[in-house]
PDB file of N, CA and C in Angstrom:
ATOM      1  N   UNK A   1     -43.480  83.506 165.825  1.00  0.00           N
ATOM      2  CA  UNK A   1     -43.521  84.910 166.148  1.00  0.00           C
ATOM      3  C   UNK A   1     -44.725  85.537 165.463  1.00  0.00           C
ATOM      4  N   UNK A   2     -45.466  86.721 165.859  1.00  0.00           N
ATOM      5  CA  UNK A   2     -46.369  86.962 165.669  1.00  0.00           C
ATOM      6  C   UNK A   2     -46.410  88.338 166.005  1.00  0.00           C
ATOM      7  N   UNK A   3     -46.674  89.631 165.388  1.00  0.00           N
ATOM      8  CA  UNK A   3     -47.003  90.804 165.685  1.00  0.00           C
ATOM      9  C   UNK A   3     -48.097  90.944 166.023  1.00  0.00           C
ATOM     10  N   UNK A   4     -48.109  91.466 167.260  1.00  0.00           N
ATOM     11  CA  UNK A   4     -49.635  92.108 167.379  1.00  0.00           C
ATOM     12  C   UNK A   4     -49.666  93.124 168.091  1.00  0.00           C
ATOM     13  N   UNK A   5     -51.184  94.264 167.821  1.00  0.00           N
ATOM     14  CA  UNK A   5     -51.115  95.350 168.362  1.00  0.00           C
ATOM     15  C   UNK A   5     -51.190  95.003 169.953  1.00  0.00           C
ATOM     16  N   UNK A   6     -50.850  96.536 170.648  1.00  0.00           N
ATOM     17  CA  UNK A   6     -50.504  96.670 172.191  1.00  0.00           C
ATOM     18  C   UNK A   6     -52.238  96.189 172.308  1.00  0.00           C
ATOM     19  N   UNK A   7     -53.312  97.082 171.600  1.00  0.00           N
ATOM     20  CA  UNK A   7     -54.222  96.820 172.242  1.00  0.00           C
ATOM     21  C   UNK A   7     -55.181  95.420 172.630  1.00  0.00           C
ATOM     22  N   UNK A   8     -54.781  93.939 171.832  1.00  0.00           N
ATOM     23  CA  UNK A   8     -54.961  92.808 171.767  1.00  0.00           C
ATOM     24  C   UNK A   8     -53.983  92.338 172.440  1.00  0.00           C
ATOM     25  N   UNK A   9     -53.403  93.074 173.221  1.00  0.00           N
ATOM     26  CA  UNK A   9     -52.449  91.855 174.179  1.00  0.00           C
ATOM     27  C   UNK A   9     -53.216  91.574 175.525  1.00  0.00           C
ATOM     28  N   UNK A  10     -52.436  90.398 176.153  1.00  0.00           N
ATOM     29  CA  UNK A  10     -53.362  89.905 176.960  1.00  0.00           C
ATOM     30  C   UNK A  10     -51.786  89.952 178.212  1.00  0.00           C
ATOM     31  N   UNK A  11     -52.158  90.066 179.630  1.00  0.00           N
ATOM     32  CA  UNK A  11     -51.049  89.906 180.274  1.00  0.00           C
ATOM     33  C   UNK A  11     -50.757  88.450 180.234  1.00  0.00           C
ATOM     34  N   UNK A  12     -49.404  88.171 180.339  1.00  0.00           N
ATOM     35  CA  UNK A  12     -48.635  86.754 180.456  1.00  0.00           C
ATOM     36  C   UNK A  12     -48.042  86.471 179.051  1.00  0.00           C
ATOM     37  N   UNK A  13     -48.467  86.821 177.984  1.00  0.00           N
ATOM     38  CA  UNK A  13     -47.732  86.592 176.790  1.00  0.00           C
ATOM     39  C   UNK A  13     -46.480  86.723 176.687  1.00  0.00           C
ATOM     40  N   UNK A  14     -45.900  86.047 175.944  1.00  0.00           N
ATOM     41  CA  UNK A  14     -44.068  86.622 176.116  1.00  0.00           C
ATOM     42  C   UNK A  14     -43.824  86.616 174.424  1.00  0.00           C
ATOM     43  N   UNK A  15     -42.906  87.643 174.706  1.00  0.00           N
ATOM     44  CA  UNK A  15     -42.380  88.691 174.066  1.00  0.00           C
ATOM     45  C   UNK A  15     -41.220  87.566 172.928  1.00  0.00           C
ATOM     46  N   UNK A  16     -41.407  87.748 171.585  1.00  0.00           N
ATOM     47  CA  UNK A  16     -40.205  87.027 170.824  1.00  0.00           C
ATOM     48  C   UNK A  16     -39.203  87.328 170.381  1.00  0.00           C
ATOM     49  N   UNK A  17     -38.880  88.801 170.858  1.00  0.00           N
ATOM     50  CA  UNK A  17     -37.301  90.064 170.603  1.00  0.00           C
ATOM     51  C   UNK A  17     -37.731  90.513 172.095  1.00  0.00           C
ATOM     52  N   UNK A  18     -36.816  91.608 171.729  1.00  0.00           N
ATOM     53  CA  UNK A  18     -36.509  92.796 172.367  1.00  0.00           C
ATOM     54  C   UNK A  18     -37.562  93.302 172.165  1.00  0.00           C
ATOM     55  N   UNK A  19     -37.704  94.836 172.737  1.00  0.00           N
ATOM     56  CA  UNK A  19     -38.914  95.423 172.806  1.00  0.00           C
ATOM     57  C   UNK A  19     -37.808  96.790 172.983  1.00  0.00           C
ATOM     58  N   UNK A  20     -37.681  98.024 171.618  1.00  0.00           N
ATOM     59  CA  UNK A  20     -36.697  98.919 171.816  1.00  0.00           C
ATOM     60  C   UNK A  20     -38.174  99.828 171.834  1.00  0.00           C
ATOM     61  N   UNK A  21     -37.402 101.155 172.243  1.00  0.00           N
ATOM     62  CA  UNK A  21     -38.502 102.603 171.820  1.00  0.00           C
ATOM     63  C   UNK A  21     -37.333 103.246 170.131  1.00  0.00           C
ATOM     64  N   UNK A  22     -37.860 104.266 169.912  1.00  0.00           N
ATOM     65  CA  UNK A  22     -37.843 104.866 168.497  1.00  0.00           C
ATOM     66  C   UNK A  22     -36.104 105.442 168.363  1.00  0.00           C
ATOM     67  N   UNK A  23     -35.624 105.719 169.761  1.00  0.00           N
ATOM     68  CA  UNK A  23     -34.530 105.954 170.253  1.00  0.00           C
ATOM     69  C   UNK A  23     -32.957 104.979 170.114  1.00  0.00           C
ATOM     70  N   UNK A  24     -33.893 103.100 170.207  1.00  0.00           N
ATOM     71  CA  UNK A  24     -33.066 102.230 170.326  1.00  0.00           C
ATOM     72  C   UNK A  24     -32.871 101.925 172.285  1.00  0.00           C
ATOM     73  N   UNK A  25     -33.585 102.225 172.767  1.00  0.00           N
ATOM     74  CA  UNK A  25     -33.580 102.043 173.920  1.00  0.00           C
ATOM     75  C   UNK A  25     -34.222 101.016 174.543  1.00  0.00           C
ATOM     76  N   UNK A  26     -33.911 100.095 175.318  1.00  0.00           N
ATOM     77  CA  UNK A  26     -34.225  98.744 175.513  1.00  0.00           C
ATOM     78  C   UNK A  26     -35.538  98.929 176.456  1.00  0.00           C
ATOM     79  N   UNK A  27     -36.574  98.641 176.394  1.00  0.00           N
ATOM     80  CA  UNK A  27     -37.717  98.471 177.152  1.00  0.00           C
ATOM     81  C   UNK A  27     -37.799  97.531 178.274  1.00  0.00           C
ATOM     82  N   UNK A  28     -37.817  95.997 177.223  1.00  0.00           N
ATOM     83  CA  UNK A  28     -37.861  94.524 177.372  1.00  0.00           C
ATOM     84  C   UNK A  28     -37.124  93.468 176.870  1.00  0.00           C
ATOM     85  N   UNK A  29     -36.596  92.673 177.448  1.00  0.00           N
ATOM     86  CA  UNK A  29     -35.994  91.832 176.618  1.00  0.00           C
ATOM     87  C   UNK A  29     -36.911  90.842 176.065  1.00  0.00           C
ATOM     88  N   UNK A  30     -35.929  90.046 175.033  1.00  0.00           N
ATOM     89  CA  UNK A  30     -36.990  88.860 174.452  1.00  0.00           C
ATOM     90  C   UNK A  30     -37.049  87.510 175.992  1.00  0.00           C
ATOM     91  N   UNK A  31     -38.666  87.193 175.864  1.00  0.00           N
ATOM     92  CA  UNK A  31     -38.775  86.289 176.741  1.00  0.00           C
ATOM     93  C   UNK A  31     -39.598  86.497 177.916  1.00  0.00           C
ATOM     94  N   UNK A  32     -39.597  87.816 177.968  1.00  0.00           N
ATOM     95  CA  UNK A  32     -40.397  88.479 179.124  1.00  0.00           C
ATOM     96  C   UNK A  32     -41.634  88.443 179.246  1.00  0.00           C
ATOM     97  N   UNK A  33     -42.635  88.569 180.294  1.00  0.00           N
ATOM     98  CA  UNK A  33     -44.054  87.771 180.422  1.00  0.00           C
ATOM     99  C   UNK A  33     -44.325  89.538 180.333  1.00  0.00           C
ATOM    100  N   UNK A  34     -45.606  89.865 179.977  1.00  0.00           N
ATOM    101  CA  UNK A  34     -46.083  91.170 179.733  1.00  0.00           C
ATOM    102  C   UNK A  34     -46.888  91.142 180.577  1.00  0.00           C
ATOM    103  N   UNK A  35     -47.428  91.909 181.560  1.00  0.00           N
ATOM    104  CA  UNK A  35     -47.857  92.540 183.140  1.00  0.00           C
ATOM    105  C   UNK A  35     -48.741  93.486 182.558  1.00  0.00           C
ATOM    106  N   UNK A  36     -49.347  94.067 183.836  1.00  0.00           N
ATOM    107  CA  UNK A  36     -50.110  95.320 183.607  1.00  0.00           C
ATOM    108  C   UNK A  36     -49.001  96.737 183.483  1.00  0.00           C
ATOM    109  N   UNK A  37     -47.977  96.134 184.268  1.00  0.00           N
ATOM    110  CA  UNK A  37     -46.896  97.048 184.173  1.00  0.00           C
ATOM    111  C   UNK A  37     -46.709  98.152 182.590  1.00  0.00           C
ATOM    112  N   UNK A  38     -46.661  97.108 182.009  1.00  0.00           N
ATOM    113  CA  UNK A  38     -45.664  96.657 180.258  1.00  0.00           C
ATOM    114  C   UNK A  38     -46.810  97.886 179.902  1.00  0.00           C
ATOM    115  N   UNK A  39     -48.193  97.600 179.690  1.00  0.00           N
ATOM    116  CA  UNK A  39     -49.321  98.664 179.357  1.00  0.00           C
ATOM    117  C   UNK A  39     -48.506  99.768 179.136  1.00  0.00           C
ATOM    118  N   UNK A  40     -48.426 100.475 180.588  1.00  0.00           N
ATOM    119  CA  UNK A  40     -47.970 102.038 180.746  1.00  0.00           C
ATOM    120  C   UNK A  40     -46.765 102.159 180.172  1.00  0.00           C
ATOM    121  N   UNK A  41     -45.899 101.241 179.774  1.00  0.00           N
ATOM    122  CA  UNK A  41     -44.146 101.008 179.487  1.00  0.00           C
ATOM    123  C   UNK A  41     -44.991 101.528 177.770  1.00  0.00           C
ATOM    124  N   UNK A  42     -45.636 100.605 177.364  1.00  0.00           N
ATOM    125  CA  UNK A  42     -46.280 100.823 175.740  1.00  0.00           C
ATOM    126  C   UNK A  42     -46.615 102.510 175.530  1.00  0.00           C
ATOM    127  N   UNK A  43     -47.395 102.703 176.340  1.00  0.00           N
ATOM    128  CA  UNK A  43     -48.204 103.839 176.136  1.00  0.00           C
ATOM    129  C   UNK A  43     -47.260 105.100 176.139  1.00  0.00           C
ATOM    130  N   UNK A  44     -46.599 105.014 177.341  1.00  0.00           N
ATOM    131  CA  UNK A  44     -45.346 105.866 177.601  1.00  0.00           C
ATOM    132  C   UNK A  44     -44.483 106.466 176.569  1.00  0.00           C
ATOM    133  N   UNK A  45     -44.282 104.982 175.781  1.00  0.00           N
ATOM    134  CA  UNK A  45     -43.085 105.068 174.812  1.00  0.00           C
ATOM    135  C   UNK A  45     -43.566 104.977 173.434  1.00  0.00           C
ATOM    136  N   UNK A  46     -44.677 105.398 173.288  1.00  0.00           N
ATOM    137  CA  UNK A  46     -45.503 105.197 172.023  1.00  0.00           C
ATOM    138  C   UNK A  46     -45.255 104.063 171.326  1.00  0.00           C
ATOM    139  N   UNK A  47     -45.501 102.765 171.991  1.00  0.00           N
ATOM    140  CA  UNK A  47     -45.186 101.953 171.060  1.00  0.00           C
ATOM    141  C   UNK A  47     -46.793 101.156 170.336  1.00  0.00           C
ATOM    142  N   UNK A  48     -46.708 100.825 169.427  1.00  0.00           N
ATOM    143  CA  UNK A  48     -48.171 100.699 168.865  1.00  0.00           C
ATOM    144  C   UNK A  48     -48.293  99.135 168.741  1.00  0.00           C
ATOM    145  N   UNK A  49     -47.046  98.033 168.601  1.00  0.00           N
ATOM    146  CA  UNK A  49     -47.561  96.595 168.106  1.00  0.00           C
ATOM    147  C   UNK A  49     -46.083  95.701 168.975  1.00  0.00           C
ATOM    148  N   UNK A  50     -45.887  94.880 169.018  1.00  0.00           N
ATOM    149  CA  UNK A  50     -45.050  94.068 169.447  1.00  0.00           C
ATOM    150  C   UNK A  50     -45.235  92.386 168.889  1.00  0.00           C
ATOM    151  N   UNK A  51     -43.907  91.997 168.863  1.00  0.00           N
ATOM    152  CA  UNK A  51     -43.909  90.492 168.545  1.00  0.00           C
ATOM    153  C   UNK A  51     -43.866  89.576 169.828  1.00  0.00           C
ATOM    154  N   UNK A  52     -44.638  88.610 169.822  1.00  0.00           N
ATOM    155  CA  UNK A  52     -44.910  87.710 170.509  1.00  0.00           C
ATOM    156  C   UNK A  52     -44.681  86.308 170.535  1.00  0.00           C
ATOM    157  N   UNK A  53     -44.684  85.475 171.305  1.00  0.00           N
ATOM    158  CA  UNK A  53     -44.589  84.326 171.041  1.00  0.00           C
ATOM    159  C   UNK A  53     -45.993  83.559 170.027  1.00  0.00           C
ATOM    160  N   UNK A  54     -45.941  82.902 169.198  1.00  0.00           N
ATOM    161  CA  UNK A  54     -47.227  82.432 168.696  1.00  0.00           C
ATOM    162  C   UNK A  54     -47.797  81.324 169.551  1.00  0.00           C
ATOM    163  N   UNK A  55     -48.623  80.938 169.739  1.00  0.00           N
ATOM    164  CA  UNK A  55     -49.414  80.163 170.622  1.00  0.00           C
ATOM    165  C   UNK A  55     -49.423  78.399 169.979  1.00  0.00           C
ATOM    166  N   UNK A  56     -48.650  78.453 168.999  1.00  0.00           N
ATOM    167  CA  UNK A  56     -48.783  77.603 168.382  1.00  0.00           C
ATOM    168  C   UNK A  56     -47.618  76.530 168.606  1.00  0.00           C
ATOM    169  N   UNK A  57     -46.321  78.103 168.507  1.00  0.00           N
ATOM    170  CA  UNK A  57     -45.245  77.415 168.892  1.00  0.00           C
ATOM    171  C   UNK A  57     -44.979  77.524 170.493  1.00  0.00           C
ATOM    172  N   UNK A  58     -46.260  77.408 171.659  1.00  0.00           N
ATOM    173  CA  UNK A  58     -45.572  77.166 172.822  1.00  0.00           C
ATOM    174  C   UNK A  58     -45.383  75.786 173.186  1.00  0.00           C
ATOM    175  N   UNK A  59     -44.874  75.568 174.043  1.00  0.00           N
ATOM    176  CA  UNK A  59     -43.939  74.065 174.584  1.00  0.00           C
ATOM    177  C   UNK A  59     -45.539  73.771 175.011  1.00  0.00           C
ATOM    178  N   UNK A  60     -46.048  72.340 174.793  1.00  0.00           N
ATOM    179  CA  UNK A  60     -47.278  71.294 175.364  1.00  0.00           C
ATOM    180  C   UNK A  60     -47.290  71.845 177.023  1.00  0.00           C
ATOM    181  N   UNK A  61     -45.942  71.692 177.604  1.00  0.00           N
ATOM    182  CA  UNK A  61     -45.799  71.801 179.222  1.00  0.00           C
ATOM    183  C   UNK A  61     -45.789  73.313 179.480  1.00  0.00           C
ATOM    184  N   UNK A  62     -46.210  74.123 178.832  1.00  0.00           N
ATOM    185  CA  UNK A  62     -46.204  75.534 179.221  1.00  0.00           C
ATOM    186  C   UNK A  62     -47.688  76.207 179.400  1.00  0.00           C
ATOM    187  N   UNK A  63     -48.607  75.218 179.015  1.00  0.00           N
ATOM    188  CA  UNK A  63     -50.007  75.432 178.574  1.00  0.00           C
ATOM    189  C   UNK A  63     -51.061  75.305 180.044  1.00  0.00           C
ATOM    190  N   UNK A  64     -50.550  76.817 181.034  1.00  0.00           N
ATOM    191  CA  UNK A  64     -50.984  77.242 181.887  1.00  0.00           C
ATOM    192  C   UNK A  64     -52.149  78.412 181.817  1.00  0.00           C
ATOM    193  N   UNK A  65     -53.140  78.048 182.992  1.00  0.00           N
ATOM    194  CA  UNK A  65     -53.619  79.281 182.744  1.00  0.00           C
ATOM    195  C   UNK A  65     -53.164  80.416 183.885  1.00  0.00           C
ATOM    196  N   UNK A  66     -53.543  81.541 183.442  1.00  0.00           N
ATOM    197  CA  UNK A  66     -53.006  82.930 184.848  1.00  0.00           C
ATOM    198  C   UNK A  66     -52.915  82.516 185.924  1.00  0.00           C
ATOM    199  N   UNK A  67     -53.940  81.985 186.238  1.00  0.00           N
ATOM    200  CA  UNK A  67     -54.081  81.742 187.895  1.00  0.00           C
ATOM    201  C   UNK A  67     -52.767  80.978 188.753  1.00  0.00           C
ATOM    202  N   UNK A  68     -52.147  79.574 187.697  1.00  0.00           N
ATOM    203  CA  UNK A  68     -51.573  78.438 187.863  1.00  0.00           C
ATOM    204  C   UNK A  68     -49.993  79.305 187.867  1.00  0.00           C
ATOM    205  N   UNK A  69     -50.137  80.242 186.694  1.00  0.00           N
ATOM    206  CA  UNK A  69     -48.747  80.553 186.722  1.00  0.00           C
ATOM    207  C   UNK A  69     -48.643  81.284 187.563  1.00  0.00           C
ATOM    208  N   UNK A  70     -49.423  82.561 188.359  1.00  0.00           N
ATOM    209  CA  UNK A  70     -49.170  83.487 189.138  1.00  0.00           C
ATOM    210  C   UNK A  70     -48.861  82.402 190.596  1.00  0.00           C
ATOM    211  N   UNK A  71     -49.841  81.831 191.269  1.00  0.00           N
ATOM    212  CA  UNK A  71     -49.675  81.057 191.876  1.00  0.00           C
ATOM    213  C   UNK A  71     -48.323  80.442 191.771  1.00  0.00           C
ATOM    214  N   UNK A  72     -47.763  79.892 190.783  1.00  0.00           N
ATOM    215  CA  UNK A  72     -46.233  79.377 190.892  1.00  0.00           C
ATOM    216  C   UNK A  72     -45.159  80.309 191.136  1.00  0.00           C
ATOM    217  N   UNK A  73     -45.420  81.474 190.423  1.00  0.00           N
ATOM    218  CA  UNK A  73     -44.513  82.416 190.654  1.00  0.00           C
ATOM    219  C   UNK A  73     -44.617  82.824 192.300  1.00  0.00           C
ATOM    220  N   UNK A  74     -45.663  82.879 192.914  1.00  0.00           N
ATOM    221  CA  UNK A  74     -45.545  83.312 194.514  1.00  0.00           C
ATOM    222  C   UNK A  74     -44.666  82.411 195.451  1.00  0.00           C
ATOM    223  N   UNK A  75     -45.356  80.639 194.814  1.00  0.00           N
ATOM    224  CA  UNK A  75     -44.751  80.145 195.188  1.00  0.00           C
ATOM    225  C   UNK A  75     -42.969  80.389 195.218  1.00  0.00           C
ATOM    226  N   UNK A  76     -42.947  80.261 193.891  1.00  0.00           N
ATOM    227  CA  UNK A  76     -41.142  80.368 193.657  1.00  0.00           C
ATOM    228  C   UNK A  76     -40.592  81.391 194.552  1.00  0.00           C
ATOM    229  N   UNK A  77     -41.401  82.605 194.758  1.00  0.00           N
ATOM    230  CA  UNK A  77     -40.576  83.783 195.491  1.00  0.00           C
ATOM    231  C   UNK A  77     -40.296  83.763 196.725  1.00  0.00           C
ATOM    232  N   UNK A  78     -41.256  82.512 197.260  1.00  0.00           N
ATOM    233  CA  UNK A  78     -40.881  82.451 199.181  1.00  0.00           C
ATOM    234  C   UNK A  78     -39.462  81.766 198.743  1.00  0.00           C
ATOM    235  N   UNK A  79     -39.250  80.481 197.805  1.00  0.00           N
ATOM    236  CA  UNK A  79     -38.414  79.349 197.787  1.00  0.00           C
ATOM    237  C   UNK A  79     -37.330  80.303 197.674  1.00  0.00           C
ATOM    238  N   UNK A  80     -36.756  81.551 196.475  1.00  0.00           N
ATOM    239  CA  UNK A  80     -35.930  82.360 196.261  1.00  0.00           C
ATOM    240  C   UNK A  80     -35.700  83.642 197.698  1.00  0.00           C
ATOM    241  N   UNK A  81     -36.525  83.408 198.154  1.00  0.00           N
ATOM    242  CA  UNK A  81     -36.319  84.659 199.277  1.00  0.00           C
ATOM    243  C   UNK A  81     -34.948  84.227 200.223  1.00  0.00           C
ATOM    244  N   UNK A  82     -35.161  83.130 200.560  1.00  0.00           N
ATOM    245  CA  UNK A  82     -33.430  82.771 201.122  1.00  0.00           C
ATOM    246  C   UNK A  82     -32.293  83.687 200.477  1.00  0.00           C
ATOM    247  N   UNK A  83     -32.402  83.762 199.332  1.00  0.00           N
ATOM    248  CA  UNK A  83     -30.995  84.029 198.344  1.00  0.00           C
ATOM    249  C   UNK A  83     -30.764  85.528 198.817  1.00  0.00           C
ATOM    250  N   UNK A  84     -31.848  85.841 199.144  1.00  0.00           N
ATOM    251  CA  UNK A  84     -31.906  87.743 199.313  1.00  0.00           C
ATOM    252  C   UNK A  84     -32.082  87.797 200.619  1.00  0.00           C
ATOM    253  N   UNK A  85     -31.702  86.941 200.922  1.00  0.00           N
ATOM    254  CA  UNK A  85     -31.411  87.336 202.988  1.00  0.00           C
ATOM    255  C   UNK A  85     -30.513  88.489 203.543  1.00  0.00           C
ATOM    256  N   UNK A  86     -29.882  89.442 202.390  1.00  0.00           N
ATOM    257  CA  UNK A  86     -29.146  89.969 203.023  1.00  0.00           C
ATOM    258  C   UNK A  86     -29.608  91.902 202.596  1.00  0.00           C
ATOM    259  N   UNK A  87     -30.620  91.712 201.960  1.00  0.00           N
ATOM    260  CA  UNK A  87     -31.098  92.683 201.528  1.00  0.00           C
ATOM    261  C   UNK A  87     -32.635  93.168 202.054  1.00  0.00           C
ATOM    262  N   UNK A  88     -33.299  94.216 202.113  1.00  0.00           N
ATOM    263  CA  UNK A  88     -34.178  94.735 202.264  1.00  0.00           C
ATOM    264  C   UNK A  88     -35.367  94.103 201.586  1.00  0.00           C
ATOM    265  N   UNK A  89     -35.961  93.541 202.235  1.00  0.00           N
ATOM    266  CA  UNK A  89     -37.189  92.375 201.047  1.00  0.00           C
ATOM    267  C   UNK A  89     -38.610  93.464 200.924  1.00  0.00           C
ATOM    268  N   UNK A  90     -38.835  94.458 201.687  1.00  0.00           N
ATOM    269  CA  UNK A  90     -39.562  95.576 201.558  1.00  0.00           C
ATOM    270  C   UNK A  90     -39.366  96.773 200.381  1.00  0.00           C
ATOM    271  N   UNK A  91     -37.764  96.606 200.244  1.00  0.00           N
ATOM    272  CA  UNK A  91     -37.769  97.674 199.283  1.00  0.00           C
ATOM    273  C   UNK A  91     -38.429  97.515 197.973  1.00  0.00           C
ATOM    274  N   UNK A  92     -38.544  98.410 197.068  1.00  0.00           N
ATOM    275  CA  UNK A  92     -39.196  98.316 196.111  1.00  0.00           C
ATOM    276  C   UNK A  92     -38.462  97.465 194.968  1.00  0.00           C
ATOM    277  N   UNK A  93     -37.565  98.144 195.289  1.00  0.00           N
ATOM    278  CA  UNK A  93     -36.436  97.257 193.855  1.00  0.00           C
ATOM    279  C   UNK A  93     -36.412  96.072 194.260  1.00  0.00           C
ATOM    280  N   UNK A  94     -36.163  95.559 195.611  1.00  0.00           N
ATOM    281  CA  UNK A  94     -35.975  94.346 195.831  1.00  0.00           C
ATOM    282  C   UNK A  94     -37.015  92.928 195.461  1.00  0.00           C
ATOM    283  N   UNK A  95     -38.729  93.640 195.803  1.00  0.00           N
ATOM    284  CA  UNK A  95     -39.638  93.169 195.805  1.00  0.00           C
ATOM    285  C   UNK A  95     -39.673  93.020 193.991  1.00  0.00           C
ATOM    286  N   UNK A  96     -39.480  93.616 193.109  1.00  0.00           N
ATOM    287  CA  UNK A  96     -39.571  93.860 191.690  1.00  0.00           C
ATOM    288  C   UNK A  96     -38.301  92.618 191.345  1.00  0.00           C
ATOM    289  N   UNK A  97     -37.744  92.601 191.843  1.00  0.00           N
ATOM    290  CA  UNK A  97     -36.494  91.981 191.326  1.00  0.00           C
ATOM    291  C   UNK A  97     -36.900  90.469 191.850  1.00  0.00           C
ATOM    292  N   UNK A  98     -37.376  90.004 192.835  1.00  0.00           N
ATOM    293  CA  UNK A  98     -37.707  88.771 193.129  1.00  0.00           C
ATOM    294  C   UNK A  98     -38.349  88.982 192.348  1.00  0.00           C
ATOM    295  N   UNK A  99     -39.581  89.470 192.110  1.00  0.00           N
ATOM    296  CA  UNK A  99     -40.948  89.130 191.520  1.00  0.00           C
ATOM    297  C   UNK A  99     -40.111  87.917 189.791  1.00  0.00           C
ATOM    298  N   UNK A 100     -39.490  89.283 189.081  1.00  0.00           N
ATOM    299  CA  UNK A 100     -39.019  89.297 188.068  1.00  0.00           C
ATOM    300  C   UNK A 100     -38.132  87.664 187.911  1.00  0.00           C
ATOM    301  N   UNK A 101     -37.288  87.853 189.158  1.00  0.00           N
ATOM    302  CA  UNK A 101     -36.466  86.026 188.969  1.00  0.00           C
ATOM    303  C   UNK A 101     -37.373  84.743 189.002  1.00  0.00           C
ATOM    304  N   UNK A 102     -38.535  85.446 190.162  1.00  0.00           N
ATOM    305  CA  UNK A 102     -39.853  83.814 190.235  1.00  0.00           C
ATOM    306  C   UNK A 102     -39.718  83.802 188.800  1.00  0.00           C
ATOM    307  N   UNK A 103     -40.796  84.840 187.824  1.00  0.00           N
ATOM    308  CA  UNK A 103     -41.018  84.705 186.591  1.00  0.00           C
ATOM    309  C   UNK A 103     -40.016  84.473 186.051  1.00  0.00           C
ATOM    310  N   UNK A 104     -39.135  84.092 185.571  1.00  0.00           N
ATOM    311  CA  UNK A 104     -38.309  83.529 184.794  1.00  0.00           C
ATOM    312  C   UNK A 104     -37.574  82.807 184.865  1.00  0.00           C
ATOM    313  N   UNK A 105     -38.252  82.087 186.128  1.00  0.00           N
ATOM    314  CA  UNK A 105     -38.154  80.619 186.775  1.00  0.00           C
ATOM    315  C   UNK A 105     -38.914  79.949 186.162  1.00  0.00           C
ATOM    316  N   UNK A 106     -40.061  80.200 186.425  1.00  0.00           N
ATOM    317  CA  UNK A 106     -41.502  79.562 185.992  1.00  0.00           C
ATOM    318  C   UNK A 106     -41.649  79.686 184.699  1.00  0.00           C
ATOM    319  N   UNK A 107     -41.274  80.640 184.164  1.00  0.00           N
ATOM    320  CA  UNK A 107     -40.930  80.861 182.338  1.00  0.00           C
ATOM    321  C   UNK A 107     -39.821  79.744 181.972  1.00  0.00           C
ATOM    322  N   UNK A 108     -39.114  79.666 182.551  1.00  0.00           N
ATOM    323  CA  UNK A 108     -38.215  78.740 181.939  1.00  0.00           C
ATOM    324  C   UNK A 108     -38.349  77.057 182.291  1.00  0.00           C
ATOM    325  N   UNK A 109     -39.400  76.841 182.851  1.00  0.00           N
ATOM    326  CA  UNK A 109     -39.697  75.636 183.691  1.00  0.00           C
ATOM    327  C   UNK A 109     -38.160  75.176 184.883  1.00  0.00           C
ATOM    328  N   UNK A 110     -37.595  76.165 185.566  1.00  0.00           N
ATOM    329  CA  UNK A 110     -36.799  75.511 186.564  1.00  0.00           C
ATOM    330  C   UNK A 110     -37.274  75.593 187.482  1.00  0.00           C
ATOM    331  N   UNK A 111     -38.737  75.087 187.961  1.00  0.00           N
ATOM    332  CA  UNK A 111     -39.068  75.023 188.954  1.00  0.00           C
ATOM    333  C   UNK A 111     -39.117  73.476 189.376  1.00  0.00           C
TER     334      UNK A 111
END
């Protein structure tokens, strides 16, 4: 684990807690890949540093670069789109919510 400020983060890093605001209010959970999204989530909620995974302790088989993982994650989301056959694949939530299961497919290596 490793603290580091919002402004040295890089997208794809994952997160080694939770991620609360000043309130106790849940942001992120631990495990989560950090997006361009997460930025405005930081800024929003004044948050200034976060813990991370250290690079040291990632798994040998996790040692992707952006391209490989985004690419897997697209992949994963056609393979998962079956599951959501019964829902609106346009809507917004819906599209966020696949996005979110690829990634933590591909985060967890069950692909």
């Amino acid at each position: 684990m490793a603290i580091m400020p919002v402004e040295k983060l890089q997208p794809l890093m994952i997160l080694s807690e939770e991620l609360r605001d000043k309130t106790g209010r849940l942001l992120a959970v631990k495990g989560t890949a950090i997006t361009e999204k997460h930025f405005l989530v930081f800024k929003t909620w004044g948050i200034k540093e976060v813990s991370i995974v250290d690079e040291q302790s990632k798994k040998p088989d996790q040692d992707f670069t952006s391209e490989e993982i985004m690419g897997q994650v697209a992949s994963t989301i056609e393979e998962i789109k079956p599951l959501f056959c019964h829902n609106n694949l346009e809507h917004p939530f819906i599209v966020e919510l696949l996005r979110l299961v690829a990634q933590k497919k591909v985060m967890n290596n069950d692909i």
